[in-house]
C-alpha atoms as a PDB file:
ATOM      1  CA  UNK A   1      83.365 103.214  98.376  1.00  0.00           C
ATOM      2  CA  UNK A   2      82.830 101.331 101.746  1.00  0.00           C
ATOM      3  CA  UNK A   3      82.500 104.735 103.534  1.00  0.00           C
ATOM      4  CA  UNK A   4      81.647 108.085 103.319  1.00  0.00           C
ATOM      5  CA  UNK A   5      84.036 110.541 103.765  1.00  0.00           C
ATOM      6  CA  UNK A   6      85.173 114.432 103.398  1.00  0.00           C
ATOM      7  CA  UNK A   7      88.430 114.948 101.590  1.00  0.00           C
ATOM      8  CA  UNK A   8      90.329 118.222 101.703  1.00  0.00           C
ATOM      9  CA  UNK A   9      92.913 118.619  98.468  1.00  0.00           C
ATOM     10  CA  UNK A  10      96.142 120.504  98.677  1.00  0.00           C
ATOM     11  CA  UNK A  11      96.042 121.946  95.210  1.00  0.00           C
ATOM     12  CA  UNK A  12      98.766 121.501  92.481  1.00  0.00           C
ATOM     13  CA  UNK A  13     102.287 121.832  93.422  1.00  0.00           C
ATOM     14  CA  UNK A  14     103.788 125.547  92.025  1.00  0.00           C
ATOM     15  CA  UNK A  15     105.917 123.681  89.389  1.00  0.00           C
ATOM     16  CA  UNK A  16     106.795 120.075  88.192  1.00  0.00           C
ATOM     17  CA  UNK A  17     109.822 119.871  90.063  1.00  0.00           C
ATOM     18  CA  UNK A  18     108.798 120.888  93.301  1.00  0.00           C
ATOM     19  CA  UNK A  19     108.632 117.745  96.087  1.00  0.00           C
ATOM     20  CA  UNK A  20     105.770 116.775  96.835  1.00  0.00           C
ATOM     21  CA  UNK A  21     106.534 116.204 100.611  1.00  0.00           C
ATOM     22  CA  UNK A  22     108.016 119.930 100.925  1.00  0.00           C
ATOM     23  CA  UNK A  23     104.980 121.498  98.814  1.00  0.00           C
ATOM     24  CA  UNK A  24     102.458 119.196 101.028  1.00  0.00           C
ATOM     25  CA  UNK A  25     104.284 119.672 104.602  1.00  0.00           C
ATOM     26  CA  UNK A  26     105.262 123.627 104.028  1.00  0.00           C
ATOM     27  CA  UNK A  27     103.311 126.890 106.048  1.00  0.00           C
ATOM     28  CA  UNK A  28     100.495 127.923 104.734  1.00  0.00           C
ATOM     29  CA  UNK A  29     100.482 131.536 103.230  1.00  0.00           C
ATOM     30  CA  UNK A  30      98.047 134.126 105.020  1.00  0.00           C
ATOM     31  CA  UNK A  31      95.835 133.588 101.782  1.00  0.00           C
ATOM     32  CA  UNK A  32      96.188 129.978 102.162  1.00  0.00           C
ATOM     33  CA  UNK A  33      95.522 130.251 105.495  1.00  0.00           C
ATOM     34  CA  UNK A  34      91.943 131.750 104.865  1.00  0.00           C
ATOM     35  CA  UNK A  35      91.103 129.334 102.564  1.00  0.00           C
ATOM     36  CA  UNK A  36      91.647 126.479 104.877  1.00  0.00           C
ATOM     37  CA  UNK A  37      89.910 127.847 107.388  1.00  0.00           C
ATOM     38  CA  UNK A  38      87.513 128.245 105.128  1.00  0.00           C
ATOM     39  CA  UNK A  39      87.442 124.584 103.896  1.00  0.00           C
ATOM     40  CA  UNK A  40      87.447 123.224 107.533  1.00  0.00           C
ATOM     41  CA  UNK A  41      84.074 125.203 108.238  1.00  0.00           C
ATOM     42  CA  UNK A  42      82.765 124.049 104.773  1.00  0.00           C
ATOM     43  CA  UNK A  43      84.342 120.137 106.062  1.00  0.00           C
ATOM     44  CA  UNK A  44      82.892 120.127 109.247  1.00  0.00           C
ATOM     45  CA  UNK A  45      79.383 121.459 107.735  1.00  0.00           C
ATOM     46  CA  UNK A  46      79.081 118.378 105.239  1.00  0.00           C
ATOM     47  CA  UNK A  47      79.802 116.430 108.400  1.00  0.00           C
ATOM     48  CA  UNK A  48      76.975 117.569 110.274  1.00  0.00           C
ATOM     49  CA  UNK A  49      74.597 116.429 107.284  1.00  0.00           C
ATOM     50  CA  UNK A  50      76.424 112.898 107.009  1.00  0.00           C
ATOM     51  CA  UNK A  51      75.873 112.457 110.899  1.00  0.00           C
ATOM     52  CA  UNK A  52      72.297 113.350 110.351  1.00  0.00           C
ATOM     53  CA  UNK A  53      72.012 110.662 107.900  1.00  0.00           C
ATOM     54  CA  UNK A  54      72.001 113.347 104.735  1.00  0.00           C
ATOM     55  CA  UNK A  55      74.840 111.862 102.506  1.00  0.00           C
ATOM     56  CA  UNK A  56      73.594 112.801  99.456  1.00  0.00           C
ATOM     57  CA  UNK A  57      72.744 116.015 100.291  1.00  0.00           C
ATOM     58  CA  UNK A  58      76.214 116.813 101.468  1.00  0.00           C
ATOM     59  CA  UNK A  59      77.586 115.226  98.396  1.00  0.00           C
ATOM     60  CA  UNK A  60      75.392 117.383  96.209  1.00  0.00           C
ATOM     61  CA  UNK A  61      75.701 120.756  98.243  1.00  0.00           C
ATOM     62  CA  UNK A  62      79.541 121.104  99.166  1.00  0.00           C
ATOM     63  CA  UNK A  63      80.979 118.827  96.300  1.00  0.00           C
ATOM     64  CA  UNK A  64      82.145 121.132  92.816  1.00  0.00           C
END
């Protein structure tokens, strides 16, 4: 709340029992791969707006 910020999630772990550090620290597959790269273009876009002063409108356009 004191700060705006751009969080990137790591999605649900493939089954309860899975750890959380191995699921969280593990290679990405090539699918998972695209998808963050995709994320980090989508992150560093929202960051543009926030720099330019446009919180809310990065809130609004990249959160879902």
């Amino acid at each position: 709340e004191e700060f705006p910020r751009i969080r990137v999630g790591v999605g649900a772990k493939p089954n309860p029992q899975y750890d959380l550090a191995d699921w969280v620290l593990s290679r990405f597959t090539q699918q998972e791969q695209q998808a963050m790269e995709e994320a980090a273009k989508r992150a560093a876009q929202a960051a543009e707006l926030m720099v330019q002063g446009k919180i809310d409108q990065a809130m609004n356009q990249f959160n879902s």
